[in-house]
PDB file of N, CA and C in Angstrom:
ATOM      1  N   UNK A   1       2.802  54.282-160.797  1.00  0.00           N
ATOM      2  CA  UNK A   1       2.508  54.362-159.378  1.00  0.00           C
ATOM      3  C   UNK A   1       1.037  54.006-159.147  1.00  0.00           C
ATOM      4  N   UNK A   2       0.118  54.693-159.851  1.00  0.00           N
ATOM      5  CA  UNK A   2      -1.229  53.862-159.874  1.00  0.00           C
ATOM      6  C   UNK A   2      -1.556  52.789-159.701  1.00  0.00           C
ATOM      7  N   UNK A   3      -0.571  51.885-160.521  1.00  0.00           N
ATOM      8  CA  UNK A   3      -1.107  50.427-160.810  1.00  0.00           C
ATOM      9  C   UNK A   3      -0.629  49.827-160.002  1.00  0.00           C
ATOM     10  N   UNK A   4       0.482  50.107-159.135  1.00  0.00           N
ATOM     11  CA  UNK A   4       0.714  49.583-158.165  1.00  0.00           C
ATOM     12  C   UNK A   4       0.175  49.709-156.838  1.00  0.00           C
ATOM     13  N   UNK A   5      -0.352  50.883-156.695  1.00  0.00           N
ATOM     14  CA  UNK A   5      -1.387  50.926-155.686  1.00  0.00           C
ATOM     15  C   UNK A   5      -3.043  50.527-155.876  1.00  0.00           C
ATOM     16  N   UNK A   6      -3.014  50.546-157.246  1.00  0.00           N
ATOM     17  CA  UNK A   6      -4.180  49.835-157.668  1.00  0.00           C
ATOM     18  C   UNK A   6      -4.481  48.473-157.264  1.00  0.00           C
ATOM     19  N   UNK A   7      -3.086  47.599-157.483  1.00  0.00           N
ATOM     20  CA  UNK A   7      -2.889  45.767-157.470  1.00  0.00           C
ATOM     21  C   UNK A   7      -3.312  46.022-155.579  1.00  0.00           C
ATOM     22  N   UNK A   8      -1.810  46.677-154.505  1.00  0.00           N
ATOM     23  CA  UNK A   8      -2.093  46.649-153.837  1.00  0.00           C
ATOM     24  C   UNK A   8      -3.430  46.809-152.829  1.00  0.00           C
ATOM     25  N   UNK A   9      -3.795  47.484-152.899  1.00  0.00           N
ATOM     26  CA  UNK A   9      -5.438  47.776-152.355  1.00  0.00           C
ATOM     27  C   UNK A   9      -6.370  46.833-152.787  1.00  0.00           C
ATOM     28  N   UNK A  10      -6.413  46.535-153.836  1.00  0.00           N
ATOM     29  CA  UNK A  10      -6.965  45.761-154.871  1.00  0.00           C
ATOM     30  C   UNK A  10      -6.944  44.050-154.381  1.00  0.00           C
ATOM     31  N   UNK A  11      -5.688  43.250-153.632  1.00  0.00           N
ATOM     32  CA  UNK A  11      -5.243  42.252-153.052  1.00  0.00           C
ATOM     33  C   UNK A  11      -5.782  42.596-151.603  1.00  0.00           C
ATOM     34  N   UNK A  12      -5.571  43.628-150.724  1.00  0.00           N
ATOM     35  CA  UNK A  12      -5.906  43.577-149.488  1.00  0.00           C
ATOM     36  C   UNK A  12      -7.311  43.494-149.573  1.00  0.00           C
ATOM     37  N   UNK A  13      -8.126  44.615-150.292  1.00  0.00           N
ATOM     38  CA  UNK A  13      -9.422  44.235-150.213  1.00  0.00           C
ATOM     39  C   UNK A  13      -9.927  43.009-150.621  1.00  0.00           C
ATOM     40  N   UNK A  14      -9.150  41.766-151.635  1.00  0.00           N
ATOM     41  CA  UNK A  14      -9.922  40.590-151.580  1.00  0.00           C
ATOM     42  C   UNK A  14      -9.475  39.128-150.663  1.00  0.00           C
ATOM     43  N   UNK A  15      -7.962  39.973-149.623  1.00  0.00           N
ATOM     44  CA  UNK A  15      -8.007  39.314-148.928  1.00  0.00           C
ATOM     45  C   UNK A  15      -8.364  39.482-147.531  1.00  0.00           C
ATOM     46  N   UNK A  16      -9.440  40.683-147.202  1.00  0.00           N
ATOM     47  CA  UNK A  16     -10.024  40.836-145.675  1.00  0.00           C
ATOM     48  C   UNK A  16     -10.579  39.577-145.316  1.00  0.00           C
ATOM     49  N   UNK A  17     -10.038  39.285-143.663  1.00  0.00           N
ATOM     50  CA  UNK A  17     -10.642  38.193-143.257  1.00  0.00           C
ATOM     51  C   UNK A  17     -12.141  38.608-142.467  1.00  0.00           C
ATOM     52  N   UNK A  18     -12.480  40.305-142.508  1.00  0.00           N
ATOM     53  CA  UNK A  18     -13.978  40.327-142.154  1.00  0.00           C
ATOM     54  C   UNK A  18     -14.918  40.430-143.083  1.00  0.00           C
ATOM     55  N   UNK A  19     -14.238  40.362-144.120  1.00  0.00           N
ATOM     56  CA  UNK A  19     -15.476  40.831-145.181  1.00  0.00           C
ATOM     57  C   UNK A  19     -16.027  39.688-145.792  1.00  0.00           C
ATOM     58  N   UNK A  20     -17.425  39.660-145.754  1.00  0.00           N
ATOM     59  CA  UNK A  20     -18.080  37.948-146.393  1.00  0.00           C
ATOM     60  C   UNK A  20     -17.792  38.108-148.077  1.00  0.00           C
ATOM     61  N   UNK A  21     -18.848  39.374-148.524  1.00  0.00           N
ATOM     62  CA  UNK A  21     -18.798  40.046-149.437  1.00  0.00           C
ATOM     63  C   UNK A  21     -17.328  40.256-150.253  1.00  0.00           C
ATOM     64  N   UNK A  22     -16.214  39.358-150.600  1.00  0.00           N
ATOM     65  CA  UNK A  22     -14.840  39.963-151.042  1.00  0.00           C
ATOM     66  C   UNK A  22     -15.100  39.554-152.446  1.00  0.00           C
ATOM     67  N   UNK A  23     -14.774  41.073-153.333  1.00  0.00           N
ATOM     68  CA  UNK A  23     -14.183  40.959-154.898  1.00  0.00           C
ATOM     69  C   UNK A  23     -13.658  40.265-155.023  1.00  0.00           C
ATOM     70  N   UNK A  24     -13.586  39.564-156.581  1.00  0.00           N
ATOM     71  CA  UNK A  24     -12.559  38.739-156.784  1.00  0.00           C
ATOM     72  C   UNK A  24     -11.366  39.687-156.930  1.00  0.00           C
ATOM     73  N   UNK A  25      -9.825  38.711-156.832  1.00  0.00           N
ATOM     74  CA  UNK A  25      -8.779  39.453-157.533  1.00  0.00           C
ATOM     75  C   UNK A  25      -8.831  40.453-158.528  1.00  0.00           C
ATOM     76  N   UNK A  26      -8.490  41.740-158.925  1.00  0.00           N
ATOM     77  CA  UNK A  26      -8.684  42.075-160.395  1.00  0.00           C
ATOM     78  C   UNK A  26      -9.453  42.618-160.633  1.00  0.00           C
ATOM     79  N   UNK A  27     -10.803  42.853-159.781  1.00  0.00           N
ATOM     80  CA  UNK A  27     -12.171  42.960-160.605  1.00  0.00           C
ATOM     81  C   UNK A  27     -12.229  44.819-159.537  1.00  0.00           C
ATOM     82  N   UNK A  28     -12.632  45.610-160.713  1.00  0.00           N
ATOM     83  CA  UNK A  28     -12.478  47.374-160.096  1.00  0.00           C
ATOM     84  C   UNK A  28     -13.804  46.871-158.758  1.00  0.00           C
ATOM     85  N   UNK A  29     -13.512  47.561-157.833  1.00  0.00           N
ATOM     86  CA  UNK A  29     -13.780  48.151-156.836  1.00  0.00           C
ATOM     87  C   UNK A  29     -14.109  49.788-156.635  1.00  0.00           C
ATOM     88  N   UNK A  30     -15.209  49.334-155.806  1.00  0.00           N
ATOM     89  CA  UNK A  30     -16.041  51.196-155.413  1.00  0.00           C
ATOM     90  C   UNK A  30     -14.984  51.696-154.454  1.00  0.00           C
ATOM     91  N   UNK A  31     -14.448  53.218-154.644  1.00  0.00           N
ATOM     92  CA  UNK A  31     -14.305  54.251-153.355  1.00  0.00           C
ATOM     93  C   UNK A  31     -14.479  53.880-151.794  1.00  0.00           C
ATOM     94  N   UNK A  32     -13.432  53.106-151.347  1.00  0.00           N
ATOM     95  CA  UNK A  32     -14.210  52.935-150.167  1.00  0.00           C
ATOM     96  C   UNK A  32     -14.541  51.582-149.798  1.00  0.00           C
ATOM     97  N   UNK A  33     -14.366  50.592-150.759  1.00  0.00           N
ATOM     98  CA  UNK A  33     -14.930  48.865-150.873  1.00  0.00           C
ATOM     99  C   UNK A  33     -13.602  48.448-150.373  1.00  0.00           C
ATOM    100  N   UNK A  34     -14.136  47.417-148.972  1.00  0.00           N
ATOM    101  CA  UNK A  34     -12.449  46.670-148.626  1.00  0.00           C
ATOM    102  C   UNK A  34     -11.896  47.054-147.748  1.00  0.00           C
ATOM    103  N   UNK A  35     -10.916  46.061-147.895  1.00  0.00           N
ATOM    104  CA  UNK A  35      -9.916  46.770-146.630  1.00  0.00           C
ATOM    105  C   UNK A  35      -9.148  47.664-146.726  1.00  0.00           C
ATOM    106  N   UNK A  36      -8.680  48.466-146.271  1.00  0.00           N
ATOM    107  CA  UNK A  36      -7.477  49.952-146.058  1.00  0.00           C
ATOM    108  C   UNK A  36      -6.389  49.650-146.414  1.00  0.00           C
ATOM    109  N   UNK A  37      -5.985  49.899-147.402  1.00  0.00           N
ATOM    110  CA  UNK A  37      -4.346  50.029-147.544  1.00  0.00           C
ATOM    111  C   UNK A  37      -3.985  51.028-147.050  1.00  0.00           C
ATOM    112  N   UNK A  38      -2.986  51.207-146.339  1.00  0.00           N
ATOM    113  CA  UNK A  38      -1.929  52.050-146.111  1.00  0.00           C
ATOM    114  C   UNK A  38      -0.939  52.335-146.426  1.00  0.00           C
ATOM    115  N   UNK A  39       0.250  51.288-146.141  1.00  0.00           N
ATOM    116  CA  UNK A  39       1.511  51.641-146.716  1.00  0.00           C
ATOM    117  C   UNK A  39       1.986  50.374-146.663  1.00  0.00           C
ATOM    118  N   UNK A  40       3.315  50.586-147.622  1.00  0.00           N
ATOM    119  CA  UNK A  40       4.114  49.340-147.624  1.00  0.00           C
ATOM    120  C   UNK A  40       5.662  49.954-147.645  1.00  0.00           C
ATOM    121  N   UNK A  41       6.367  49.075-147.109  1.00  0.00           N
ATOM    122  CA  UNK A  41       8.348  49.431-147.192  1.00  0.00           C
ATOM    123  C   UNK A  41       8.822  48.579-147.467  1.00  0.00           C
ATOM    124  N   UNK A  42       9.598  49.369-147.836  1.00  0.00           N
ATOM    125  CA  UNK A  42      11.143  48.201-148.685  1.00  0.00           C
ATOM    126  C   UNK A  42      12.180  48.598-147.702  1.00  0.00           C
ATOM    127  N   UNK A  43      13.655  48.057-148.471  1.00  0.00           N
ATOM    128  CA  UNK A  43      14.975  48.188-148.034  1.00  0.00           C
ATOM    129  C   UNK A  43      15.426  50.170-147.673  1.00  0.00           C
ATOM    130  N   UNK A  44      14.387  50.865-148.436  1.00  0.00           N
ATOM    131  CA  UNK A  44      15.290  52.041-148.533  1.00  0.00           C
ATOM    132  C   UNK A  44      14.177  53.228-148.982  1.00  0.00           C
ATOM    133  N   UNK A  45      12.698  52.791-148.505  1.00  0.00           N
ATOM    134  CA  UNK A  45      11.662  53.496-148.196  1.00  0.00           C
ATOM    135  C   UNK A  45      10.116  53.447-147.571  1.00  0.00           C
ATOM    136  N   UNK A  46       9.309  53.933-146.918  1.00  0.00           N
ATOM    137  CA  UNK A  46       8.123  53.486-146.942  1.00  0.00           C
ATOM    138  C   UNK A  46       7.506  54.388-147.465  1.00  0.00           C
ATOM    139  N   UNK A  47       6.349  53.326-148.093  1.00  0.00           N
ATOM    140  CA  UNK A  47       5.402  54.461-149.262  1.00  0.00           C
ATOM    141  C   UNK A  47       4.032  54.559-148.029  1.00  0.00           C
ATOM    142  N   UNK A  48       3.580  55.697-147.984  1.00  0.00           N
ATOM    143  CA  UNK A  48       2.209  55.693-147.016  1.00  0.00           C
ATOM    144  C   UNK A  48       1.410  56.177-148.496  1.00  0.00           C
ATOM    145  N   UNK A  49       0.158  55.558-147.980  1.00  0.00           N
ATOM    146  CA  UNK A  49      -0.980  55.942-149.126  1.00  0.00           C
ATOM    147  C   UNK A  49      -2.035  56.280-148.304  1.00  0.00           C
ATOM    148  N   UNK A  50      -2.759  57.063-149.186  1.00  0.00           N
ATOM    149  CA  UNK A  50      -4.768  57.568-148.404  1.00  0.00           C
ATOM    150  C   UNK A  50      -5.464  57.875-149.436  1.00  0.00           C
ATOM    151  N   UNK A  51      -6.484  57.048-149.698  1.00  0.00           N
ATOM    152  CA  UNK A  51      -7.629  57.565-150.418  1.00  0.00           C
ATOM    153  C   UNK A  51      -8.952  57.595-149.901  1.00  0.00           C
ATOM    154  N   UNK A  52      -9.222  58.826-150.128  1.00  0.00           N
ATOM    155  CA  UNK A  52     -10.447  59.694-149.448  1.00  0.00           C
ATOM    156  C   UNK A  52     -11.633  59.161-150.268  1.00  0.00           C
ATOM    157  N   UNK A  53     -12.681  59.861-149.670  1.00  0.00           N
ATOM    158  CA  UNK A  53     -14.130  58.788-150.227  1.00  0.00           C
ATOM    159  C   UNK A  53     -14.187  59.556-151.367  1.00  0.00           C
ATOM    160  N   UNK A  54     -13.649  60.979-152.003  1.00  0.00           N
ATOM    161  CA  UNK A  54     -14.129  61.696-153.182  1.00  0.00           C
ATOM    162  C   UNK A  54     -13.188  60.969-154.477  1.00  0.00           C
ATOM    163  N   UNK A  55     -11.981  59.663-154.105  1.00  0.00           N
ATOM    164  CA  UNK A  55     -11.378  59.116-154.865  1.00  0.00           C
ATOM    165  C   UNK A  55     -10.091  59.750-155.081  1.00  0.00           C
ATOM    166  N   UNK A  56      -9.510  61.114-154.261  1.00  0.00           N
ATOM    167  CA  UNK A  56      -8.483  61.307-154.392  1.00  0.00           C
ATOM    168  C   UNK A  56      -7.852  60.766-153.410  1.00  0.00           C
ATOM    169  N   UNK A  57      -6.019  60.437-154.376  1.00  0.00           N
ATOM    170  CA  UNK A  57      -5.105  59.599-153.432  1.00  0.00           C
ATOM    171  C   UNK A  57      -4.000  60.317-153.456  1.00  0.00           C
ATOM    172  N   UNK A  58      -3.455  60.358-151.607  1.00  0.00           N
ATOM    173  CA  UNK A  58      -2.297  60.667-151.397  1.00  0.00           C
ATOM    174  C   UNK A  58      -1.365  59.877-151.290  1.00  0.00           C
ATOM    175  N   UNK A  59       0.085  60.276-151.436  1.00  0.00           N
ATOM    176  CA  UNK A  59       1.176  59.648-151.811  1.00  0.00           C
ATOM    177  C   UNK A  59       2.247  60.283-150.711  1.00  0.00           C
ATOM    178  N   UNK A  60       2.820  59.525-149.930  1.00  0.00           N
ATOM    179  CA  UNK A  60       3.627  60.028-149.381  1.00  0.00           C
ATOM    180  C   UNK A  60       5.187  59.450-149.192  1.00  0.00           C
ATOM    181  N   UNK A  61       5.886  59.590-149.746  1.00  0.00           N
ATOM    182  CA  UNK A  61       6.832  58.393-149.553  1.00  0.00           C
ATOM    183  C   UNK A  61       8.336  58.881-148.184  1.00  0.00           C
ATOM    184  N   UNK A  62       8.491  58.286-147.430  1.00  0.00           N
ATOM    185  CA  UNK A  62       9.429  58.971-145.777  1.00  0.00           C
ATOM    186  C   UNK A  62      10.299  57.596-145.600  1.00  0.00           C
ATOM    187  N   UNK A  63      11.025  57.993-144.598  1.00  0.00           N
ATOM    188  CA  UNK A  63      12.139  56.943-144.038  1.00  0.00           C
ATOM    189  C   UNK A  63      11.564  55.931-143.471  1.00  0.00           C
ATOM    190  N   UNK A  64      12.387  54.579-143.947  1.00  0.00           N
ATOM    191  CA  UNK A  64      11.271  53.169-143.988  1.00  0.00           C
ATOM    192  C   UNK A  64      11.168  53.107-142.048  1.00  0.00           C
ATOM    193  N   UNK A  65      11.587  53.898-141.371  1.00  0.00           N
ATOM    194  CA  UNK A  65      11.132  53.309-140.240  1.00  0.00           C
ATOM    195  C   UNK A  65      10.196  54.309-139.986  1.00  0.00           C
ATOM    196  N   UNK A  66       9.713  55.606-140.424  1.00  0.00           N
ATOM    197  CA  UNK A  66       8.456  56.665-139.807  1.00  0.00           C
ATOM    198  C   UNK A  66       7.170  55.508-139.518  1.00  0.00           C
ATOM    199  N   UNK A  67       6.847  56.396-138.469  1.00  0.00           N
ATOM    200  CA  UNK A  67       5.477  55.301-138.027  1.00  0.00           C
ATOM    201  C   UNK A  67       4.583  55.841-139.081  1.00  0.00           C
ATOM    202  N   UNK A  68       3.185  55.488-138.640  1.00  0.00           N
ATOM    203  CA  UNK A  68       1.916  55.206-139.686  1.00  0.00           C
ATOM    204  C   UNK A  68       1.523  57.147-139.647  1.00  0.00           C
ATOM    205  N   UNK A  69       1.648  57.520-140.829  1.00  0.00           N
ATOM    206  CA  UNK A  69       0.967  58.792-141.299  1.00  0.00           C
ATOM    207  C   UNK A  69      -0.254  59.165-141.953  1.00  0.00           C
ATOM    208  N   UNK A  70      -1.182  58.140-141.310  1.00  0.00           N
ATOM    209  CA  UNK A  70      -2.466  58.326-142.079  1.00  0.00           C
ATOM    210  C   UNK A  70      -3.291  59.910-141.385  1.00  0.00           C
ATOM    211  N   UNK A  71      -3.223  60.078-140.395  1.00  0.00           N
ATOM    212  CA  UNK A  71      -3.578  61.298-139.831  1.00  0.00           C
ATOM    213  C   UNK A  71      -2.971  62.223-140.596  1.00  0.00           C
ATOM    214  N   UNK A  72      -1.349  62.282-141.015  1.00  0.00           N
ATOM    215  CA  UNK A  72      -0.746  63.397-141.573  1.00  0.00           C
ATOM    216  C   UNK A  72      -1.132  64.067-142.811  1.00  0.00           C
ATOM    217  N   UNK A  73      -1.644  62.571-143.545  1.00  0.00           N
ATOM    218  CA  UNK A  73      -1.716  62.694-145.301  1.00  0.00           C
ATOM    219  C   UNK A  73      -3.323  62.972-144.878  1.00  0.00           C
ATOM    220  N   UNK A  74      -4.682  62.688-143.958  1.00  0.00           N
ATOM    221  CA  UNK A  74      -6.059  63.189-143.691  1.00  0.00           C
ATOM    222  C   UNK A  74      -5.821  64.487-143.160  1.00  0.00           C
ATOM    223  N   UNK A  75      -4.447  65.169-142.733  1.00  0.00           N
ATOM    224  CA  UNK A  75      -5.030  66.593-141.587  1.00  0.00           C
ATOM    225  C   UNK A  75      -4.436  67.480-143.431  1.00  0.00           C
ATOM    226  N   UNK A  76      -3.538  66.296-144.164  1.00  0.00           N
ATOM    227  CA  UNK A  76      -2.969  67.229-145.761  1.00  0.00           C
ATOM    228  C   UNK A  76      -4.326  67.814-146.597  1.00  0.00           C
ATOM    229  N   UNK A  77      -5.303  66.683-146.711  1.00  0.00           N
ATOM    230  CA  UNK A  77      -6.344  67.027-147.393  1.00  0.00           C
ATOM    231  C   UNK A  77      -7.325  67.651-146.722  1.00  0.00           C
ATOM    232  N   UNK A  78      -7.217  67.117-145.804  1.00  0.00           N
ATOM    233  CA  UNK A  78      -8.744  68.308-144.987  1.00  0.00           C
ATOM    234  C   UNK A  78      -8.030  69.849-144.783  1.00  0.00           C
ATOM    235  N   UNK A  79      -6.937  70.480-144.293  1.00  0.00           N
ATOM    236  CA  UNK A  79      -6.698  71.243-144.133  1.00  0.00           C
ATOM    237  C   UNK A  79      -6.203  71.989-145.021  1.00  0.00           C
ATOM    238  N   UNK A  80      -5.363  71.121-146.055  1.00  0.00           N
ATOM    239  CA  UNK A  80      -5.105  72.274-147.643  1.00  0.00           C
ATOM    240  C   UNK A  80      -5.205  71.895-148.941  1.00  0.00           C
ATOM    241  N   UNK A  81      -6.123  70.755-149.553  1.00  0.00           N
ATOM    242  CA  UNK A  81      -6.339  70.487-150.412  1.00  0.00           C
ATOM    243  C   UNK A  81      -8.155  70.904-150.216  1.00  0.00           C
ATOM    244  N   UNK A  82      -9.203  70.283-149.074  1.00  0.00           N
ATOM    245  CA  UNK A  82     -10.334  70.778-149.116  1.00  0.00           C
ATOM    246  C   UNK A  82     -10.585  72.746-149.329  1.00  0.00           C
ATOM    247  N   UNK A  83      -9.696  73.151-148.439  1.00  0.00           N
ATOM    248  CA  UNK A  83      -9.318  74.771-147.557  1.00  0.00           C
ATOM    249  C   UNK A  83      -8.782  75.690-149.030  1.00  0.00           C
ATOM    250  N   UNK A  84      -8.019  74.798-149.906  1.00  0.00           N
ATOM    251  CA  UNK A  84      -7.242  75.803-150.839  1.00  0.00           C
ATOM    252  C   UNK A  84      -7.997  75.547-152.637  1.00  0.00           C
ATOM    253  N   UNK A  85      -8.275  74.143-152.722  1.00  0.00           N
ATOM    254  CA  UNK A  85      -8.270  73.452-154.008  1.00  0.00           C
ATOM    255  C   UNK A  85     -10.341  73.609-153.967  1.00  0.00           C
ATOM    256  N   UNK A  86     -10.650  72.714-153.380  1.00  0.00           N
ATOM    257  CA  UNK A  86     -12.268  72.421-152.966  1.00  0.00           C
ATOM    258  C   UNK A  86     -13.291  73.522-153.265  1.00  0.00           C
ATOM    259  N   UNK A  87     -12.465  74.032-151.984  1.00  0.00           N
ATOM    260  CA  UNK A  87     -13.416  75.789-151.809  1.00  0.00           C
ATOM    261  C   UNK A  87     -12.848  77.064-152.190  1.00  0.00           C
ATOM    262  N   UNK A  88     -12.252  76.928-153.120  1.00  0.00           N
ATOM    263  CA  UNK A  88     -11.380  77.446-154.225  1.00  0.00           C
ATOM    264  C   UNK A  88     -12.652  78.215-154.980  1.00  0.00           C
ATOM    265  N   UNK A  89     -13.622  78.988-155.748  1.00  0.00           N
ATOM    266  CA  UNK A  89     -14.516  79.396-156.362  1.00  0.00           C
ATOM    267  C   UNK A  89     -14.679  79.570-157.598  1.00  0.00           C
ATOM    268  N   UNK A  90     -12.437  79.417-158.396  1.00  0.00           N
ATOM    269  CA  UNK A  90     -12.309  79.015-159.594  1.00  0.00           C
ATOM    270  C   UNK A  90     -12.085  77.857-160.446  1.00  0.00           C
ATOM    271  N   UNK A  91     -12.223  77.013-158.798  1.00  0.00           N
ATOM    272  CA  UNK A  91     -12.141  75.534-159.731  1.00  0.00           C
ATOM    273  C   UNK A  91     -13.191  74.669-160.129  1.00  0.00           C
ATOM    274  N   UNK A  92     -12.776  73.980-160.667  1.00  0.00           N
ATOM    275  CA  UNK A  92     -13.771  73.136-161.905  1.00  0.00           C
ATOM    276  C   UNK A  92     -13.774  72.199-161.128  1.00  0.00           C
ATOM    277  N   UNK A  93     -14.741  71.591-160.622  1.00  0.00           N
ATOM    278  CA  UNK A  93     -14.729  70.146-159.988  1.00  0.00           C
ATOM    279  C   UNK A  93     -14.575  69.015-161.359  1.00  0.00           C
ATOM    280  N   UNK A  94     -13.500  68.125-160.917  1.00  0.00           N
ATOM    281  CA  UNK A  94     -13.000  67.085-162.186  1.00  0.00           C
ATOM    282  C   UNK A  94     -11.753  67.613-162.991  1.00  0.00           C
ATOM    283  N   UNK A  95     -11.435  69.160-162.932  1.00  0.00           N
ATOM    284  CA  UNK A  95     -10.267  69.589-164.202  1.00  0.00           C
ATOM    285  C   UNK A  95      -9.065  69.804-163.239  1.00  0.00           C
ATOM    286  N   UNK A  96      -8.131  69.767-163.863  1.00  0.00           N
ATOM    287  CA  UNK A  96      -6.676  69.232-163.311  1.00  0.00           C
ATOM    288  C   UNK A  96      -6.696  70.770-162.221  1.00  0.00           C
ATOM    289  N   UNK A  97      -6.004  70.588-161.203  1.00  0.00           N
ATOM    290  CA  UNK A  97      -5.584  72.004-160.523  1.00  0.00           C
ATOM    291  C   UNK A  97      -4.629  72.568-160.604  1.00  0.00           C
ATOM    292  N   UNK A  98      -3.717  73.775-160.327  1.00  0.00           N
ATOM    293  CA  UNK A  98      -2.235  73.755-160.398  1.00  0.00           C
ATOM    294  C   UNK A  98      -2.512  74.773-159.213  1.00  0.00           C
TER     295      UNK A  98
END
């Protein structure tokens, strides 16, 4: 699932038509460099994606016709991944959470 959202994001950001500055194909990209991926659908799902500037990515996958959930998967992390995981006082910033 990575690498496929890796390629994807990875293609949109070197094909923005505002950006002078575009990566080549292939070549890693900063947090934040490029254009926005969001989501993509097929026959029998749409995948919504969000990655936040700290490099974590959400995954959401819903019925290929739901509209755009980028608010849903930003109100997911600001409200219970920052709220529960973040400011948490036993976690390790970088070590896995459960």
């Amino acid at each position: 699932m990575f690498g496929l959202f890796w390629t994807l994001s990875n293609f949109c950001a070197t094909m923005d038509p505002k950006d002078q500055n575009k990566p080549q194909l292939g070549t890693p990209r900063k947090i934040g460099q490029g254009c926005k991926f969001r989501s993509f659908t097929t026959n029998n799902y749409k995948c919504n994606f969000l990655e936040v500037p700290s490099g974590i990515k959400l995954v959401l996958n819903t019925h290929r016709e739901a509209p755009d959930l980028t608010d849903v998967l930003q109100a997911l992390y600001d409200d219970i991944f920052v709220e529960y995981v973040v400011k948490n006082p036993l976690y390790v910033p970088g070590q896995p959470f459960q």
